[in-house]
Protein backbone atom coordinates (compact mmCIF):
# COMPACT_ATOMS: atom_id res chain seq x y z
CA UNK A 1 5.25 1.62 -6.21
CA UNK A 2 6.82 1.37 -9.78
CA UNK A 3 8.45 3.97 -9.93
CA UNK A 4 9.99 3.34 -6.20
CA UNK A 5 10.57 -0.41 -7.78
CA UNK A 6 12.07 -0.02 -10.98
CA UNK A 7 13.78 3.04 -10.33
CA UNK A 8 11.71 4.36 -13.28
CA UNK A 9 11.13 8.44 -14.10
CA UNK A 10 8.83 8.16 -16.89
CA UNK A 11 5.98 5.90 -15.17
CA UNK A 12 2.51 7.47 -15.62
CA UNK A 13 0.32 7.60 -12.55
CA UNK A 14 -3.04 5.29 -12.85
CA UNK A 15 -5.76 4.81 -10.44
CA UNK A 16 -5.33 1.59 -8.77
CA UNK A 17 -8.68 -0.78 -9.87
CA UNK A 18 -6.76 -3.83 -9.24
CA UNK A 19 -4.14 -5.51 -7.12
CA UNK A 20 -0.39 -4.42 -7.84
CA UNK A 21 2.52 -6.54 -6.10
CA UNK A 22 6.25 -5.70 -6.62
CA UNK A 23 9.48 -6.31 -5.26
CA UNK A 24 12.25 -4.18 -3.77
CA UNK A 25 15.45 -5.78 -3.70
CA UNK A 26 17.23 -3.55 -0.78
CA UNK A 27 20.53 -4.30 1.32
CA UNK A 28 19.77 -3.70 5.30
CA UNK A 29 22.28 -4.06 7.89
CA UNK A 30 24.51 -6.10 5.62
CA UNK A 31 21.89 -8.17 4.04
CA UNK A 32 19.98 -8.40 0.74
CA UNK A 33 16.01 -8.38 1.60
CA UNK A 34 12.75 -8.47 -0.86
CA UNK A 35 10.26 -6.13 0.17
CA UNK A 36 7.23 -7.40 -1.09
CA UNK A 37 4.89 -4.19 -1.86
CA UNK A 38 1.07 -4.35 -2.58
CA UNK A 39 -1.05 -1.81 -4.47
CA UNK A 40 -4.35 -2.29 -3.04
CA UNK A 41 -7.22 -0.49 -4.94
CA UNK A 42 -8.62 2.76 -3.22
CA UNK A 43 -11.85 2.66 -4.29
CA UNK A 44 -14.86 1.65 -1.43
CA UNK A 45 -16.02 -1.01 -3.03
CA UNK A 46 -13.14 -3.23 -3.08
CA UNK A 47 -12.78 -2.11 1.20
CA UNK A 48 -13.43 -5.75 1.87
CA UNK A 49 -10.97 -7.06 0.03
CA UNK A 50 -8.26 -5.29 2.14
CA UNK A 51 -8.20 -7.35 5.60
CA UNK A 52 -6.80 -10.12 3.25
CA UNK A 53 -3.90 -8.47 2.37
CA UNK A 54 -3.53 -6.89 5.89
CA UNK A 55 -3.57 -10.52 7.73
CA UNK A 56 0.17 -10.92 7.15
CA UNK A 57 1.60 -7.25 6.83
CA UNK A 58 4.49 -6.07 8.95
CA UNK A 59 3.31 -2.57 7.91
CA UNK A 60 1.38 -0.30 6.01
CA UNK A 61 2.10 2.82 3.52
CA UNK A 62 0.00 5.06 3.54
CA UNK A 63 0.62 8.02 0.48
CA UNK A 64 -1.21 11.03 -1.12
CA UNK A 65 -1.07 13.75 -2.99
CA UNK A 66 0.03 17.17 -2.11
CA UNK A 67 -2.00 18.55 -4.78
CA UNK A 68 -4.95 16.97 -4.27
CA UNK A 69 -6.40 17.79 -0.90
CA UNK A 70 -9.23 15.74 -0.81
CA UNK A 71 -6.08 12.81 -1.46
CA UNK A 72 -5.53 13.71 2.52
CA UNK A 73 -8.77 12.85 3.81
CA UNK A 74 -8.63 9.46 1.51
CA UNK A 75 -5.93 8.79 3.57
CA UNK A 76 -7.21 9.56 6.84
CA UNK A 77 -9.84 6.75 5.70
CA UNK A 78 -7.15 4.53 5.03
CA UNK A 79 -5.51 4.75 8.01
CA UNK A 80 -8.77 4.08 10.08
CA UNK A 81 -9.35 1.31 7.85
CA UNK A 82 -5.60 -0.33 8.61
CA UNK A 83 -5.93 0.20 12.21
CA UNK A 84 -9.39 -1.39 12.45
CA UNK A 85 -8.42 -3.95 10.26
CA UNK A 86 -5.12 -4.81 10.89
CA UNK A 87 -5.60 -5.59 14.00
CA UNK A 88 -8.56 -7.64 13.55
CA UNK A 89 -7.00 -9.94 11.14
CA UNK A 90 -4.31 -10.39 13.59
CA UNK A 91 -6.90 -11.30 16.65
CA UNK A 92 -8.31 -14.24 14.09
């Protein structure tokens, strides 16, 4: 998300163990929107804190590394986790 945000080569990667927010200033159709991106950690025992952050998304990134195979099935995880959660934070 750095790097994507602050157009940044050098950035070293860094297991997420706490919450990241940036912003993305991008034009779209003729206008100037924020995209408002959230780093949420990866690790199980911070799974609850997730549906928080899900409650008002418009969407969900999921990413991984090529390299790192068992990155893949982390993010099959991840995407049963948005799916299950999304859309119970939206039912509430």
């Amino acid at each position: 998300i750095k790097k994507y945000t602050q157009s940044n080569e050098s950035i070293d990667y860094k297991v997420s163990i706490d919450t990241a927010f940036q912003v993305k200033r991008v034009e779209l159709d003729g206008r100037v929107v924020n995209i408002q991106l959230w780093d949420v950690p990866g690790h199980e025992r911070y799974g609850g804190l997730t549906r928080t952050f899900y409650k008002y998304a418009h969407g969900a990134l999921i990413v991984f590394d090529l390299s790192r195979p068992e990155t893949f099935e982390n993010a099959l995880s991840w995407l049963s986790d948005v799916t299950e959660k999304l859309f119970d934070a939206r039912q509430k």
